[in-house]
C-alpha atoms as a PDB file:
ATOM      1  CA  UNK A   1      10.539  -4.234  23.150  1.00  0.00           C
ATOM      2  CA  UNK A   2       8.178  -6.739  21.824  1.00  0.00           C
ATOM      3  CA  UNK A   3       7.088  -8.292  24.715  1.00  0.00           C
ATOM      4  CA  UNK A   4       6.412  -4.824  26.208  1.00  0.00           C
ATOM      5  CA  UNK A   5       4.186  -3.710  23.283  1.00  0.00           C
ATOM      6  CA  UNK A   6       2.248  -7.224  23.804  1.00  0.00           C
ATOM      7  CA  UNK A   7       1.783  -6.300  27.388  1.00  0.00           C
ATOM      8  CA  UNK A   8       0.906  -2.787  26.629  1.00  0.00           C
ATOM      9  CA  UNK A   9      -1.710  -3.718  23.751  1.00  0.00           C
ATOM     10  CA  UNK A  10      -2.906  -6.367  25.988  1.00  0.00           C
ATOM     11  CA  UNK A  11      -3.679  -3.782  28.880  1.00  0.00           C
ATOM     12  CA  UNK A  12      -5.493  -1.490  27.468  1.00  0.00           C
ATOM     13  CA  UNK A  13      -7.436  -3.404  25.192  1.00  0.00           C
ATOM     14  CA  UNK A  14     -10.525  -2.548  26.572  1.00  0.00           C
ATOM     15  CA  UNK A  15     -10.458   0.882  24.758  1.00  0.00           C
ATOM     16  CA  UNK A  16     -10.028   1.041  21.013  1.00  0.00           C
ATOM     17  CA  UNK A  17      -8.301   4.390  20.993  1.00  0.00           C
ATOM     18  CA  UNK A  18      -6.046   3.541  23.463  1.00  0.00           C
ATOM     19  CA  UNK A  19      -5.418   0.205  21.689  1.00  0.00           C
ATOM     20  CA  UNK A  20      -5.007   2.359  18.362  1.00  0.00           C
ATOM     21  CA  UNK A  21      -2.674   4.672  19.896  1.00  0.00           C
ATOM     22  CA  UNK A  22      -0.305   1.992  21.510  1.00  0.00           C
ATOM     23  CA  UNK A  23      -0.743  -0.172  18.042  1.00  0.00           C
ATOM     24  CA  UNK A  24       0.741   3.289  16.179  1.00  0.00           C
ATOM     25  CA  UNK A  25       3.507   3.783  18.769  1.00  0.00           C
ATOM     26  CA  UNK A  26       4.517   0.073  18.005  1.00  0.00           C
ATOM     27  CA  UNK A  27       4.820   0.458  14.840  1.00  0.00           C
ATOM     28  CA  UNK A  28       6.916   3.630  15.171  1.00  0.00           C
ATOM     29  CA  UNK A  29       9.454   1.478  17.705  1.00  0.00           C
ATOM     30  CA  UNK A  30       9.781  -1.411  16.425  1.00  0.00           C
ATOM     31  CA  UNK A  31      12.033  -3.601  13.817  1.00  0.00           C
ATOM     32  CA  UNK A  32      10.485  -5.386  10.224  1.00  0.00           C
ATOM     33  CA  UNK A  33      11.092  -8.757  12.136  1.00  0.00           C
ATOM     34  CA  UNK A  34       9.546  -7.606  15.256  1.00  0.00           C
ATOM     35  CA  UNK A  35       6.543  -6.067  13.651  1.00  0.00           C
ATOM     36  CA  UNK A  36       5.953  -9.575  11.997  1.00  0.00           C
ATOM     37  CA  UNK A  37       5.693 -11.078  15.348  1.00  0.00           C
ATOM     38  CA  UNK A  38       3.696  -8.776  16.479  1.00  0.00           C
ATOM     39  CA  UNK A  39       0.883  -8.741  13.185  1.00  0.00           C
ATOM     40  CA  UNK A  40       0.543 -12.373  13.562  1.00  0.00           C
ATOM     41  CA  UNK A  41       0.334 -12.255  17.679  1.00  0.00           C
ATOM     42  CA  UNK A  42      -2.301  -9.618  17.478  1.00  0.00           C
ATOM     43  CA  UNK A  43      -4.733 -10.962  14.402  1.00  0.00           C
ATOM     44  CA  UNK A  44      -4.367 -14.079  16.849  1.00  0.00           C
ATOM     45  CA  UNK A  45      -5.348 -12.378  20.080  1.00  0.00           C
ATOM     46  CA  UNK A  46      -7.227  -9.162  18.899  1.00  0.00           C
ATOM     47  CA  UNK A  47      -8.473  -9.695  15.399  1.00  0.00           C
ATOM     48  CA  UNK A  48     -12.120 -10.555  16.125  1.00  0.00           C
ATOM     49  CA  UNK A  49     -12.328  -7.284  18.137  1.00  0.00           C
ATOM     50  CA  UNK A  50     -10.181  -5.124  16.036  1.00  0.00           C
ATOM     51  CA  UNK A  51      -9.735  -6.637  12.604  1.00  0.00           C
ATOM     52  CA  UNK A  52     -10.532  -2.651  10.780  1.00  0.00           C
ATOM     53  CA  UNK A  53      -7.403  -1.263  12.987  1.00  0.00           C
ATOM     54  CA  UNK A  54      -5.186  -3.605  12.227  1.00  0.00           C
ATOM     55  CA  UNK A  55      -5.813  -4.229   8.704  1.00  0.00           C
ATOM     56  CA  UNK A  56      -5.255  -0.152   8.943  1.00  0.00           C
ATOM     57  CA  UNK A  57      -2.419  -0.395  10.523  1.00  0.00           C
ATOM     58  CA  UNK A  58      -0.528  -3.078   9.102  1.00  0.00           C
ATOM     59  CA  UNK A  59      -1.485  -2.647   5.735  1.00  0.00           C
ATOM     60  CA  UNK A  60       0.284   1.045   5.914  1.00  0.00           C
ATOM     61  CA  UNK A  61       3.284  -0.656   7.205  1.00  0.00           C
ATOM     62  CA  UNK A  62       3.264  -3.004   3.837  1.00  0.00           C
ATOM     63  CA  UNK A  63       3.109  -0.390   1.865  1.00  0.00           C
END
């Protein structure tokens, strides 16, 4: 499932709702270890674009 939400989040980049929405649905589907992977992966590939989203995002999931 990982890999899919990488490829998902990696398609539709383009569009920050769509990005937000996908990010959200992640979340939602995915396992602690997983969602590690995938905070690190996308601060590495998206955080210049979307830092305020996934700060957001994975600061919820911390808490």
């Amino acid at each position: 499932m990982l890999e899919y939400f990488k490829t998902i989040l990696s398609k539709v980049s383009f569009d920050r709702w769509l990005f937000e929405k996908e990010l959200r649905k992640a979340l939602k589907s995915l396992v602690n270890e997983e969602i590690s992977k995938l905070k690190e992966w996308c601060y590495d590939n998206f955080g210049h674009i979307y830092l305020n989203i996934l700060n957001k995002h994975f600061d919820q999931q911390s808490a």
